[in-house]
N, C-alpha and C. Protein backbone atom coordinates (compact mmCIF):
# COMPACT_ATOMS: atom_id res chain seq x y z
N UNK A 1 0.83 -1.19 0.00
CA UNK A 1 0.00 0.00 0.00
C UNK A 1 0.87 1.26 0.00
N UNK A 2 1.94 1.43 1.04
CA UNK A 2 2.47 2.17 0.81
C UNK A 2 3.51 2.46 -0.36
N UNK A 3 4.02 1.55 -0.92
CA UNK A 3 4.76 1.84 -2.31
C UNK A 3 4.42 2.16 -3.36
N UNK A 4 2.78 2.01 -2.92
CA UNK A 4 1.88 2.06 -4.64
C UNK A 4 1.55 3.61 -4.08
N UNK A 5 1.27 4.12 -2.94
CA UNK A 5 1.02 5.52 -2.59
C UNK A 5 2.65 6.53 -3.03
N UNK A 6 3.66 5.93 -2.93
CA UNK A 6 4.83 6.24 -3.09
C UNK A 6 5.18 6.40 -4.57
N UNK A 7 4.84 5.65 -5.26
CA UNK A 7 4.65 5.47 -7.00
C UNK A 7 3.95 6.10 -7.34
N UNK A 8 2.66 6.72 -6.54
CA UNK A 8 1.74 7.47 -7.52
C UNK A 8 2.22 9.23 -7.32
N UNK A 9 2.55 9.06 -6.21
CA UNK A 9 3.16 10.63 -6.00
C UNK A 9 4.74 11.28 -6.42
N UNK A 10 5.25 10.17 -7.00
CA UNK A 10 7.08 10.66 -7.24
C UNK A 10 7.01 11.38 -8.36
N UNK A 11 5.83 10.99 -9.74
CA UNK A 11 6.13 11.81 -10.42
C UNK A 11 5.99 13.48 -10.50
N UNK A 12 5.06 13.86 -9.55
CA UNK A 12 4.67 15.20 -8.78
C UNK A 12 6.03 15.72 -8.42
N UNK A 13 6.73 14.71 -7.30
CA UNK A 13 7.58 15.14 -6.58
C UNK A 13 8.63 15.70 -7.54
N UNK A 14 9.00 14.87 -8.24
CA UNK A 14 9.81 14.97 -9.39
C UNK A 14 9.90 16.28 -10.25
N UNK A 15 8.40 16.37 -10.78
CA UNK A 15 8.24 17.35 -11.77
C UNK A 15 8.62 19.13 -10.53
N UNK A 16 8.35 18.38 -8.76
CA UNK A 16 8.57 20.11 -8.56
C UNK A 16 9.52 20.27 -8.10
N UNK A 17 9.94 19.07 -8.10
CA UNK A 17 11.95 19.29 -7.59
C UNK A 17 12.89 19.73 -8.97
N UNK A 18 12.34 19.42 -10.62
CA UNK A 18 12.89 19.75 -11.22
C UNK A 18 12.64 21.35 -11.52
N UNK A 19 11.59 21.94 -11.65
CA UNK A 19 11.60 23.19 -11.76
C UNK A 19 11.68 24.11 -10.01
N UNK A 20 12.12 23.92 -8.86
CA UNK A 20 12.85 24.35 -7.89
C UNK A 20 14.38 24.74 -8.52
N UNK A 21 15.08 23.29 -8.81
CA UNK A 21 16.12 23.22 -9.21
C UNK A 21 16.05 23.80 -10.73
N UNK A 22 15.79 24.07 -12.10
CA UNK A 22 16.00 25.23 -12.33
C UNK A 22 15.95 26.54 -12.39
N UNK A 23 14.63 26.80 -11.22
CA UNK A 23 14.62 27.99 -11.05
C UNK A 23 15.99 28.89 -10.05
N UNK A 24 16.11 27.76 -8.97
CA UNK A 24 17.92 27.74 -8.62
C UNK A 24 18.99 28.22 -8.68
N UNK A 25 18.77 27.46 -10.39
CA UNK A 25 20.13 27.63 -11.38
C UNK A 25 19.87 28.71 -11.86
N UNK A 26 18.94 29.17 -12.64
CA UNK A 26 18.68 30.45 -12.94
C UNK A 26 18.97 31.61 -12.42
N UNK A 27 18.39 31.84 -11.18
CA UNK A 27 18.57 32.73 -10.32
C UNK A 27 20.25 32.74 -9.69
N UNK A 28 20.90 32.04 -9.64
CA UNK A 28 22.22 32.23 -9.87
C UNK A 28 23.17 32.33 -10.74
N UNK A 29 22.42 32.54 -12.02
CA UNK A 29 23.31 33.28 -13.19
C UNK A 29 23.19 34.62 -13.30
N UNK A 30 22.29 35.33 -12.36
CA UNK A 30 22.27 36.42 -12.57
C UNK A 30 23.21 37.40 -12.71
N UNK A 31 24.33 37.21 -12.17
CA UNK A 31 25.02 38.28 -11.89
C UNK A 31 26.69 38.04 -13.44
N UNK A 32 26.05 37.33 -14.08
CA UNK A 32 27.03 37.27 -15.15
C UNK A 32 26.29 37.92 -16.30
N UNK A 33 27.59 37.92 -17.28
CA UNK A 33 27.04 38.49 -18.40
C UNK A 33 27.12 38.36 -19.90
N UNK A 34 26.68 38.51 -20.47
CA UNK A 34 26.57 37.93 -21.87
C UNK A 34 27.76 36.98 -22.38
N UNK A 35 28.81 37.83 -22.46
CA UNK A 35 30.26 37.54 -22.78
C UNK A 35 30.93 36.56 -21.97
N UNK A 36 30.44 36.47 -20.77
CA UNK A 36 30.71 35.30 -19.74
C UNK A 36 30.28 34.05 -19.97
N UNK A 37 28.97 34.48 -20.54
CA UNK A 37 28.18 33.32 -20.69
C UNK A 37 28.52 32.62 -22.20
N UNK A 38 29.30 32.60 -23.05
CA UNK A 38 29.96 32.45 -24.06
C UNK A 38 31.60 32.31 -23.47
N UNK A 39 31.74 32.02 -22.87
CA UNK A 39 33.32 32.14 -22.48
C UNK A 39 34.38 33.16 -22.57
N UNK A 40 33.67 34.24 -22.66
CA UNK A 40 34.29 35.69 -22.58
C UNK A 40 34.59 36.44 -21.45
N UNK A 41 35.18 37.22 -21.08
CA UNK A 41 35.42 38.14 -19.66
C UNK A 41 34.05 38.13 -19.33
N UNK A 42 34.05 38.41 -18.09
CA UNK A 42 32.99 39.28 -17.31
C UNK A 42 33.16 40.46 -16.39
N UNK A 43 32.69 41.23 -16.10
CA UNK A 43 33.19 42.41 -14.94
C UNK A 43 33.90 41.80 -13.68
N UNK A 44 33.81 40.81 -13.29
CA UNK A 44 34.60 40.22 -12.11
C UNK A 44 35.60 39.67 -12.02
N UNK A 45 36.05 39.60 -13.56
CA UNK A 45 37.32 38.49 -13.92
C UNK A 45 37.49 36.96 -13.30
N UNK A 46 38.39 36.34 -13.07
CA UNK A 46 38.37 34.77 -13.38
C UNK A 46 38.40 34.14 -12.14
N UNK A 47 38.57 35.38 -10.83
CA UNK A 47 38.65 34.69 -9.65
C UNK A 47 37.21 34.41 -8.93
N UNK A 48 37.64 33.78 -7.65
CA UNK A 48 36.99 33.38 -6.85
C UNK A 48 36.26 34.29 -6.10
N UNK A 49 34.61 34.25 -5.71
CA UNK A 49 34.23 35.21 -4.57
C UNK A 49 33.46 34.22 -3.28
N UNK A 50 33.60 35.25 -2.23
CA UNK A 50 33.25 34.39 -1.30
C UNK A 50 31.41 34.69 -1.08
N UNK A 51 30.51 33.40 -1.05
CA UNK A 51 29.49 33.77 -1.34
C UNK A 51 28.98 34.13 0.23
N UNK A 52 27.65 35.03 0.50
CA UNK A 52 27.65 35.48 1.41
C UNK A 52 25.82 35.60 1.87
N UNK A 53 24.96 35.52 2.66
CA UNK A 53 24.00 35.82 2.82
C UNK A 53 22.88 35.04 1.66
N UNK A 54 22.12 35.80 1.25
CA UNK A 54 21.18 35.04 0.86
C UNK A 54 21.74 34.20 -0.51
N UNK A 55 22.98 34.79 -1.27
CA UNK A 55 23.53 33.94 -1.99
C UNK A 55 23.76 32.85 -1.80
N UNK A 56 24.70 32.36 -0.46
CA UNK A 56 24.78 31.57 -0.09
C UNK A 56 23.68 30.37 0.52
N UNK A 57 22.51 30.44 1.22
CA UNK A 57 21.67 30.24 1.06
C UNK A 57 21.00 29.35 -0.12
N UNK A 58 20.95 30.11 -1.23
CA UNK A 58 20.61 29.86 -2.56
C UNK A 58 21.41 28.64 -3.02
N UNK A 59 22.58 28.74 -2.79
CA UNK A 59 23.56 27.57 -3.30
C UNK A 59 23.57 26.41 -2.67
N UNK A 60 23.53 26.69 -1.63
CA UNK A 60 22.73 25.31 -0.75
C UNK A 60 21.96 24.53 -0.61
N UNK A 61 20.90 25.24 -1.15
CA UNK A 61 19.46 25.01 -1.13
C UNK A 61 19.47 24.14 -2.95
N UNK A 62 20.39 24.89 -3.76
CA UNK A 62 19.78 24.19 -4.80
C UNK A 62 20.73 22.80 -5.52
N UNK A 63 21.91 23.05 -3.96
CA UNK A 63 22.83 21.05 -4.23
C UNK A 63 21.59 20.57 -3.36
N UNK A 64 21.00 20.86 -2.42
CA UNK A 64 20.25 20.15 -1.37
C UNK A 64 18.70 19.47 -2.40
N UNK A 65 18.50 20.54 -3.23
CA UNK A 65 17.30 20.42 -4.59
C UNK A 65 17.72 19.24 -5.44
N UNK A 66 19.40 19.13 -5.99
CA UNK A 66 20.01 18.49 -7.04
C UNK A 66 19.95 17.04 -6.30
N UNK A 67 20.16 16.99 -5.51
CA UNK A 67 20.74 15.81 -4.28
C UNK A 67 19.09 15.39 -4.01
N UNK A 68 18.27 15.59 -4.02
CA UNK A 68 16.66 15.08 -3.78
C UNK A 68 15.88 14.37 -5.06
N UNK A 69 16.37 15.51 -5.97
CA UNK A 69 16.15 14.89 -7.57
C UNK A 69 16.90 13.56 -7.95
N UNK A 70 18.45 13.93 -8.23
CA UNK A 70 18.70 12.47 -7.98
C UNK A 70 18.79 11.23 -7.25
N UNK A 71 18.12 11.60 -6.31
CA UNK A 71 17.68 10.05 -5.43
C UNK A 71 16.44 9.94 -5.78
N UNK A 72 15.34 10.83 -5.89
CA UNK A 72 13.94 10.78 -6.48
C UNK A 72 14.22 9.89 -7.73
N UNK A 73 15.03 9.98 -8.35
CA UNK A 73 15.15 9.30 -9.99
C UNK A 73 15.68 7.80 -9.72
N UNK A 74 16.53 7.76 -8.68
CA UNK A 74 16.94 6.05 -8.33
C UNK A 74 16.03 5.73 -8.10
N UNK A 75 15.13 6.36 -7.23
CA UNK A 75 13.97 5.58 -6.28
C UNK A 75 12.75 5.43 -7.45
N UNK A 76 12.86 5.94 -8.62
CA UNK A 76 12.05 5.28 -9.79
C UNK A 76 12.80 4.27 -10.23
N UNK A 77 13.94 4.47 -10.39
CA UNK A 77 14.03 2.90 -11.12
C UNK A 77 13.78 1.44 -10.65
N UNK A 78 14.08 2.04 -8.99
CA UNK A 78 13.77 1.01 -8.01
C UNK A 78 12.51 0.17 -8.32
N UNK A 79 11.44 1.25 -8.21
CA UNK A 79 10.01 1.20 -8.07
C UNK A 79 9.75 0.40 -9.32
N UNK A 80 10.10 0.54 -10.54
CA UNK A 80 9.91 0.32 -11.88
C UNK A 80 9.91 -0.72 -12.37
């Protein structure tokens, strides 16, 4: 009973863990820019920044999103 309740709801789960996770990703490209995004300079050049506050946050939240999705996807094949 419970696996067939578990099977009927993963694909839900699935479909809102995948758009969490790219809304995520999205929202952390913001701060680049065209030319970056093509492999060109960007205003910040090539180093490292330290992320801070709600950035940080954000980045967490969306390995913690990535990391739910792919076990959601084992646990279909399981089921399958």
């Amino acid at each position: 009973m419970q696996m067939q309740l578990v099977a009927t709801l993963l694909p839900y789960v699935q479909v809102t863990l995948a758009i969490l996770l790219g809304a995520g990703i999205i929202l952390q490209q913001t701060g680049t820019t065209v030319g970056g995004a093509f492999g060109g300079s960007d205003n910040f050049g090539s180093g490292f920044h330290t992320r801070r506050g709600a950035e940080r946050i954000l980045f967490n939240a969306t390995i913690v999103i990535a990391i739910l999705f792919v076990l959601s996807a084992f646990l279909k094949l399981i089921l399958k």
